[in-house]
C-alpha atoms as a PDB file:
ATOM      1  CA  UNK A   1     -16.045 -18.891  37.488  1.00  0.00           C
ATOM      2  CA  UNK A   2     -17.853 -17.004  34.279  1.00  0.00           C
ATOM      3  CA  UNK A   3     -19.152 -19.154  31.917  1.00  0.00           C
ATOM      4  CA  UNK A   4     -16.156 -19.790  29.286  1.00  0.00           C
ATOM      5  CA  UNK A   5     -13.207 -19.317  31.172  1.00  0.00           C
ATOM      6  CA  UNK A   6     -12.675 -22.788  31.797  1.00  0.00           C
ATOM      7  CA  UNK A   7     -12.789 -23.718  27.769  1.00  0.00           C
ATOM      8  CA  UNK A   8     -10.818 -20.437  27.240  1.00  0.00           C
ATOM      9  CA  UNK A   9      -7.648 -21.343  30.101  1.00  0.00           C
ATOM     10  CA  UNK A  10      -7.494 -24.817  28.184  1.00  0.00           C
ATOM     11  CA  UNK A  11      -7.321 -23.907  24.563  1.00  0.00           C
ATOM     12  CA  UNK A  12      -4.764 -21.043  25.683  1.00  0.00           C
ATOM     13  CA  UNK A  13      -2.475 -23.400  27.351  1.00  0.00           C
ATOM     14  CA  UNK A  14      -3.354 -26.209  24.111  1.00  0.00           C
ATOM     15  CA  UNK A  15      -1.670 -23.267  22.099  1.00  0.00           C
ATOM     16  CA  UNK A  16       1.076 -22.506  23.961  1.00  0.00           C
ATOM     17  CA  UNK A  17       2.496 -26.252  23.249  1.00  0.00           C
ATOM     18  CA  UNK A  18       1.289 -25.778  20.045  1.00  0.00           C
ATOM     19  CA  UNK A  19      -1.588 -27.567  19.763  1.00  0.00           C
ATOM     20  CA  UNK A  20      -4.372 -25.657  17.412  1.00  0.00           C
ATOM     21  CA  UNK A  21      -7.811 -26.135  18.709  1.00  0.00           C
ATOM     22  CA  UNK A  22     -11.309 -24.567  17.718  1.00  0.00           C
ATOM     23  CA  UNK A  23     -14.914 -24.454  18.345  1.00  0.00           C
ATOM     24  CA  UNK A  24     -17.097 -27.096  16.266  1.00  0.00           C
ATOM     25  CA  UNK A  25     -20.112 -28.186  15.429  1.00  0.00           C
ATOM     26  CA  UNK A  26     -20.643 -31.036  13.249  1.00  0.00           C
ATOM     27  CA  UNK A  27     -24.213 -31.954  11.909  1.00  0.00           C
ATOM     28  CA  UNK A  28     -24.596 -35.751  12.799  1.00  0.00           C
ATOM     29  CA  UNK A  29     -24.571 -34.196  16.499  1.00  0.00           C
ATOM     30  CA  UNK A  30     -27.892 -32.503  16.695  1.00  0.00           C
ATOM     31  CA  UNK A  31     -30.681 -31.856  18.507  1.00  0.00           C
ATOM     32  CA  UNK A  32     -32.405 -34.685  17.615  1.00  0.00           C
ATOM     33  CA  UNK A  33     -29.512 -37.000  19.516  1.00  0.00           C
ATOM     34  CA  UNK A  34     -29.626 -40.710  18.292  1.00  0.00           C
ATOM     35  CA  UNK A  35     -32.885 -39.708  16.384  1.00  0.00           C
ATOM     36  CA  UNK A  36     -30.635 -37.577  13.982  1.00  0.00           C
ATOM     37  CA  UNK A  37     -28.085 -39.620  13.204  1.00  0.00           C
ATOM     38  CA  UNK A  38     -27.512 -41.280   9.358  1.00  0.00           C
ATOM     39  CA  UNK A  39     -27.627 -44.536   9.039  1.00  0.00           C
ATOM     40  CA  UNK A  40     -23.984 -45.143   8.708  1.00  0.00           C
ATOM     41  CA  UNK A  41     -24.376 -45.133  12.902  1.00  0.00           C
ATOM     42  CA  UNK A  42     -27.051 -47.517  13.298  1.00  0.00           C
ATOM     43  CA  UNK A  43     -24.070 -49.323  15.706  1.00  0.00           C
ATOM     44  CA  UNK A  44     -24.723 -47.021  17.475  1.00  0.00           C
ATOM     45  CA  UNK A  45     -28.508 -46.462  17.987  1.00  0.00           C
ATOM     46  CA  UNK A  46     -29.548 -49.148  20.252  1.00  0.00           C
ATOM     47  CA  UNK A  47     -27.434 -47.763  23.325  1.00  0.00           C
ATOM     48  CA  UNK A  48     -28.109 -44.034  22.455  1.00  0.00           C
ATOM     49  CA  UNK A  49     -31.662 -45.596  22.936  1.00  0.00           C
ATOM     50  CA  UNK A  50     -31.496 -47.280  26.084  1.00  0.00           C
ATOM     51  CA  UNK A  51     -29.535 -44.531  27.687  1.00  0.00           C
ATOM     52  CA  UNK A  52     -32.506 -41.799  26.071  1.00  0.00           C
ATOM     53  CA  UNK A  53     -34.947 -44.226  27.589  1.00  0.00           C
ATOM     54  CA  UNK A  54     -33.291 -44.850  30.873  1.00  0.00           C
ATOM     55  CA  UNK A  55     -32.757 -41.128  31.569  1.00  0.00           C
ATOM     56  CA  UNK A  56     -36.975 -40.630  30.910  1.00  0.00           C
ATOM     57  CA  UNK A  57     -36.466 -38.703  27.686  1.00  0.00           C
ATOM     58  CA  UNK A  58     -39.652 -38.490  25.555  1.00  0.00           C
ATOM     59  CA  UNK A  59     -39.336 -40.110  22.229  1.00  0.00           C
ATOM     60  CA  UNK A  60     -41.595 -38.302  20.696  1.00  0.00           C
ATOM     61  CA  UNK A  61     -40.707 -34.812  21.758  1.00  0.00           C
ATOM     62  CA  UNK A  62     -36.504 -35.250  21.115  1.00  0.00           C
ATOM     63  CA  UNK A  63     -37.518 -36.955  17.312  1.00  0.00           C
ATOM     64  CA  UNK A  64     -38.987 -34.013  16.457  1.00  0.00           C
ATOM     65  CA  UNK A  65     -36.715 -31.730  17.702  1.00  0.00           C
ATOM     66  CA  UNK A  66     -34.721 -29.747  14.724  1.00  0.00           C
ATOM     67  CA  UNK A  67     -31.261 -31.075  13.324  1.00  0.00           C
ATOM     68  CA  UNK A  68     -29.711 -27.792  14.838  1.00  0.00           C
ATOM     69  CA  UNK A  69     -25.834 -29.163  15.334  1.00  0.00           C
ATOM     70  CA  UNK A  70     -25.330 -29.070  19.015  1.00  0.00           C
ATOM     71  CA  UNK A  71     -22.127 -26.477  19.919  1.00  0.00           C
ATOM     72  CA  UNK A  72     -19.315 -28.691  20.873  1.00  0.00           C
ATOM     73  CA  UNK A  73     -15.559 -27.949  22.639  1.00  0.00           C
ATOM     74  CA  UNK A  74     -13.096 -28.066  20.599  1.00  0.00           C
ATOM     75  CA  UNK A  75     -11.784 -29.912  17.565  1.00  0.00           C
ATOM     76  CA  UNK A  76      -8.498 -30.816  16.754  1.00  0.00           C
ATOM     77  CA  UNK A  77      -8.333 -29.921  12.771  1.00  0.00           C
ATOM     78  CA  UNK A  78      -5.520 -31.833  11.557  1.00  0.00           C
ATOM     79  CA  UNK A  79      -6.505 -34.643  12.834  1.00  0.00           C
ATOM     80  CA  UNK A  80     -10.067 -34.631  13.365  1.00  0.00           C
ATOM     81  CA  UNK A  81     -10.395 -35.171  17.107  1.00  0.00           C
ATOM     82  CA  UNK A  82     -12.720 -34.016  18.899  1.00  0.00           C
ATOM     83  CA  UNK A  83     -12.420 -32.881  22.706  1.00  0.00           C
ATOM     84  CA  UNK A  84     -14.845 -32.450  25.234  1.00  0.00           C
ATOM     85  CA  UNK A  85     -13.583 -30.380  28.582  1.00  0.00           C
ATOM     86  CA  UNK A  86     -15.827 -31.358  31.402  1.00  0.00           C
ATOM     87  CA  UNK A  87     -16.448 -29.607  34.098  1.00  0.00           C
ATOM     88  CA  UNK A  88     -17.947 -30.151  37.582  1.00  0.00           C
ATOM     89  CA  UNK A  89     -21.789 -29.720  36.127  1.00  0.00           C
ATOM     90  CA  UNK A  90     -21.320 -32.913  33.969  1.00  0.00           C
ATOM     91  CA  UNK A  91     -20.330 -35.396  36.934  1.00  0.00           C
ATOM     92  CA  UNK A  92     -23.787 -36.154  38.271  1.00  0.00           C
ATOM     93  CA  UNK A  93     -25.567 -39.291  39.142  1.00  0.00           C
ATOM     94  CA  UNK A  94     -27.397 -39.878  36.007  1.00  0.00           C
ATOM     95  CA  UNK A  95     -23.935 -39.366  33.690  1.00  0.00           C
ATOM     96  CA  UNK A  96     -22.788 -42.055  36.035  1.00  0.00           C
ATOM     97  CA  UNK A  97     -25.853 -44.026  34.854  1.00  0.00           C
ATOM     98  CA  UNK A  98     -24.928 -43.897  31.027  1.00  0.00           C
ATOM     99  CA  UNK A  99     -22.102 -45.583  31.265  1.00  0.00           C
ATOM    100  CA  UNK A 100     -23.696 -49.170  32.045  1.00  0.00           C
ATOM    101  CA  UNK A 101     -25.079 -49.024  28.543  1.00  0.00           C
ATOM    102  CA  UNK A 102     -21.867 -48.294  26.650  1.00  0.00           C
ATOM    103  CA  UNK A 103     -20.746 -51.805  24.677  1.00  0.00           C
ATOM    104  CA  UNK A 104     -17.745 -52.986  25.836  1.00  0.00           C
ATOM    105  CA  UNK A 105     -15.692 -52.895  22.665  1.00  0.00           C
ATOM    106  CA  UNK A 106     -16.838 -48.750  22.373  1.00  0.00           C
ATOM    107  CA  UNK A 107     -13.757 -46.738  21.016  1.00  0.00           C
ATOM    108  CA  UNK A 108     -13.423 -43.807  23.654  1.00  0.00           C
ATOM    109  CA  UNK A 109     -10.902 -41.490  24.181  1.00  0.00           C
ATOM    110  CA  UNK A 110     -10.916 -41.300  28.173  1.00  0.00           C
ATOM    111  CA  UNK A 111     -11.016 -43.350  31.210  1.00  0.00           C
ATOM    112  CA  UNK A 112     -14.541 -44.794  32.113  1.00  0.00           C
ATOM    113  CA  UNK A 113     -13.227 -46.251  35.432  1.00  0.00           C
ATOM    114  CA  UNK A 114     -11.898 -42.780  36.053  1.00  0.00           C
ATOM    115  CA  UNK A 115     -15.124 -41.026  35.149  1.00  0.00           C
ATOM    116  CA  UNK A 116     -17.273 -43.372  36.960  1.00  0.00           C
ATOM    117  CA  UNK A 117     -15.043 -42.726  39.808  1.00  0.00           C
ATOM    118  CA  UNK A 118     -15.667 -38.835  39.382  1.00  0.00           C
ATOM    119  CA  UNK A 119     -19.516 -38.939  39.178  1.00  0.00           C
ATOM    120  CA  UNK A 120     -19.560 -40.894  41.846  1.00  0.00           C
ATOM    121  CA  UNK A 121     -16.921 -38.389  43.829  1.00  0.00           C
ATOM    122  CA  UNK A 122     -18.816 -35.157  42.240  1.00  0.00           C
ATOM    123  CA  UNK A 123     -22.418 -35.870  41.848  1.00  0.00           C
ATOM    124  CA  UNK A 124     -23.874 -35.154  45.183  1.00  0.00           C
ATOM    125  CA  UNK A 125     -22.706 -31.317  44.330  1.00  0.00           C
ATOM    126  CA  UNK A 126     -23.217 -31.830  40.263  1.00  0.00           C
ATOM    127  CA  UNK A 127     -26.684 -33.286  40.677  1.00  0.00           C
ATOM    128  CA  UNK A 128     -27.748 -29.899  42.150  1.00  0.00           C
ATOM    129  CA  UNK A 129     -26.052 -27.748  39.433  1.00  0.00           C
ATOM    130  CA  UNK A 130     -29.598 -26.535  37.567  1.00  0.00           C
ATOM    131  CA  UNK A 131     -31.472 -29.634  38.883  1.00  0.00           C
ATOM    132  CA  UNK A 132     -34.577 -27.316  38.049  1.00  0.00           C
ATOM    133  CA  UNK A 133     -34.585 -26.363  34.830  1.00  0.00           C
ATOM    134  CA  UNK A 134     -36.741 -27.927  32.532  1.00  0.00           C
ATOM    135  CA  UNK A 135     -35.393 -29.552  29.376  1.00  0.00           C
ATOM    136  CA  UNK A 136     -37.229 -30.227  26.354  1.00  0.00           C
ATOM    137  CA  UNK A 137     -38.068 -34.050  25.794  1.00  0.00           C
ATOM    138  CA  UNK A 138     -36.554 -34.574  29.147  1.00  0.00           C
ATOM    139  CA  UNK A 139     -39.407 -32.567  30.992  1.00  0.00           C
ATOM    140  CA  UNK A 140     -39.224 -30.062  34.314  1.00  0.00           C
ATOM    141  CA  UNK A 141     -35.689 -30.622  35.879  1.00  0.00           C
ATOM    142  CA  UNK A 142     -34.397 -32.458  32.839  1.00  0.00           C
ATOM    143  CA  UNK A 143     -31.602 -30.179  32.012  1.00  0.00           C
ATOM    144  CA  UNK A 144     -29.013 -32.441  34.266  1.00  0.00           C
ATOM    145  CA  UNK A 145     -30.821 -35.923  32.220  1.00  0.00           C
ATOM    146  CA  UNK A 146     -30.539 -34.326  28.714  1.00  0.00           C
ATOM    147  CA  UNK A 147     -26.481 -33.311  29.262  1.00  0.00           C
ATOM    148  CA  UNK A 148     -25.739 -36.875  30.155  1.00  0.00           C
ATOM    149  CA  UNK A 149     -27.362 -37.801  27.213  1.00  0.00           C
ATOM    150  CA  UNK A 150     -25.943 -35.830  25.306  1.00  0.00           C
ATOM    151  CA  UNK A 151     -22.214 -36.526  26.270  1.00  0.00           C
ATOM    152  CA  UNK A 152     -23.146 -39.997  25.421  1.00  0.00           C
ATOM    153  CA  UNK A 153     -24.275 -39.232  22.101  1.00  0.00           C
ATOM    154  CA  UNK A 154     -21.013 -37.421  21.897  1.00  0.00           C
ATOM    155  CA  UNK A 155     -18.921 -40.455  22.931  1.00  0.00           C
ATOM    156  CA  UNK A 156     -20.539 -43.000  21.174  1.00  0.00           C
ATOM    157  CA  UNK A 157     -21.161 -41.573  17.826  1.00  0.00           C
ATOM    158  CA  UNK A 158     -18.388 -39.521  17.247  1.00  0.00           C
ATOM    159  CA  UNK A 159     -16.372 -42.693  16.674  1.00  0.00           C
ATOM    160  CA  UNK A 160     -19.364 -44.179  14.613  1.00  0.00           C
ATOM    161  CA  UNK A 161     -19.085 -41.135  12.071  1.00  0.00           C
ATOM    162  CA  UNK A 162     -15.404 -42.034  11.255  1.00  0.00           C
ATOM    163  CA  UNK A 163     -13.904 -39.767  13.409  1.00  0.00           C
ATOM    164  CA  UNK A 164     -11.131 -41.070  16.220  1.00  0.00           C
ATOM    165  CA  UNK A 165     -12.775 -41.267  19.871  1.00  0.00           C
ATOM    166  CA  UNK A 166     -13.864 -38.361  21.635  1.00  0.00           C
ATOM    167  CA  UNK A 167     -11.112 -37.390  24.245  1.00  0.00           C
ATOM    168  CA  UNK A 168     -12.522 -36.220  27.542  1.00  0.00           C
ATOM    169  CA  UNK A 169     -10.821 -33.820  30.347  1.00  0.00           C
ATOM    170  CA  UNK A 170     -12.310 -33.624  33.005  1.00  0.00           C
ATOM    171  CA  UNK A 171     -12.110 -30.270  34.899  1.00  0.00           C
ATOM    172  CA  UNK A 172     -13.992 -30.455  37.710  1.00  0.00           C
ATOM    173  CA  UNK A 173     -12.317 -28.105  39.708  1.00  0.00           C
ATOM    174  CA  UNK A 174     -13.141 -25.421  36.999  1.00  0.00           C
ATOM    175  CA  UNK A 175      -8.898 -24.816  36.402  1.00  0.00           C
ATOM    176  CA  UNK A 176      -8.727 -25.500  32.729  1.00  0.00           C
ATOM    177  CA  UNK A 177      -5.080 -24.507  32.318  1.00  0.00           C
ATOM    178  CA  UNK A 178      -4.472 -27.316  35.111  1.00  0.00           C
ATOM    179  CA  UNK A 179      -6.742 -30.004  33.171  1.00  0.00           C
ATOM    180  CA  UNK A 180      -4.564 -29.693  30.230  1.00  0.00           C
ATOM    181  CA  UNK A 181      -1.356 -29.760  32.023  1.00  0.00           C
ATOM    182  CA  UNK A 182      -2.489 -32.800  33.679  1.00  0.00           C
ATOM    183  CA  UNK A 183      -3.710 -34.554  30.241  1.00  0.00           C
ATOM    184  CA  UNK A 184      -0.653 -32.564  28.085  1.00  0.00           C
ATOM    185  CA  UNK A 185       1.011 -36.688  27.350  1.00  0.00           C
ATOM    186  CA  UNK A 186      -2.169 -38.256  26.611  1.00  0.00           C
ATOM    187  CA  UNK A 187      -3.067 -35.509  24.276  1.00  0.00           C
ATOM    188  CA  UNK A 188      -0.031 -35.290  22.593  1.00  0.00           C
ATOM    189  CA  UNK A 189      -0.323 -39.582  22.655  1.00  0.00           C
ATOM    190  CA  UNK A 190      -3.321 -38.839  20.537  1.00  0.00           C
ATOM    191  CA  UNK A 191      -3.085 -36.017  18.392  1.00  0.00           C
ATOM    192  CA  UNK A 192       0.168 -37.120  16.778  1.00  0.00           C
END
């Protein structure tokens, strides 16, 4: 499936029940991850941390990375709710791995039992999606380390910034018309 088509099906569909969603990008989620965050997320900085440090990121190479504001999904204007449409690429082993960091009284806006389930299902295929391309403070074949990391900057910081908790679809399969129909309640649960 081309690049897009997933994101496209699912906002399409969003619309069609009349739910407004468009592209974002918001400036506390940068390139620099946890190292570009204000202050008013320090909650959050010790498990970006030990995630960036469990995944073998480079310290010194992401902190002085530029604050370019990483291209997110969608957001959900009225209401400021951010959505993240996953598909089969971000279900690999080390995404699975993030979530043992993640306090326990995190705000999130999906399932971790049902994503941890998913990696778990997915990642033998998912940890082969690009598993070569380099990634910069993540090294050669780091591209797979730095998008679990930076989901999980997603997740836990979006919160953290004042914002309600990420919501996550997952989309596997690629179908994003069906990942919306098969979220439509829990969106409408949270975006009213």
């Amino acid at each position: 499936m081309p690049v897009g088509d997933c994101e496209n099906a699912f906002v399409e569909a969003a619309l069609k029940h009349g739910i407004r969603l468009v592209r974002y990008k918001k400036p506390w989620l940068n390139q620099r991850g946890h190292f570009g965050l204000p202050d008013s997320a320090s909650n959050v900085a010790i498990p970006l941390e030990e995630i960036f440090e469990s995944l073998g990121g480079n310290a010194a190479e992401q902190s002085a990375k530029r604050t370019t504001p990483l291209p997110g999904d969608f957001i959900h204007e009225s209401t400021g709710t951010l959505i993240e449409v996953d598909e089969m690429q971000h279900f690999t082993s080390f995404r699975l791995q993030t979530f043992s960091f993640y306090p326990d009284a995190s705000p999130l806006g999906f399932d971790v039992k049902e994503y941890t389930s998913l990696c778990k299902r997915h990642s033998p295929s998912a940890d082969k999606y690009r598993h070569t391309k380099s990634a910069a403070a993540f090294g050669v074949g780091g591209r797979l380390r730095q998008r679990a990391y930076y989901d999980a900057l997603r997740d836990l910081a979006t919160p953290a910034m004042g914002h309600p908790p990420l919501i996550r679809i997952p989309a596997p399969d690629g179908n994003g018309k069906a990942a919306f129909e098969r979220n439509l309640e829990r969106l409408l649960n949270a975006l009213t």
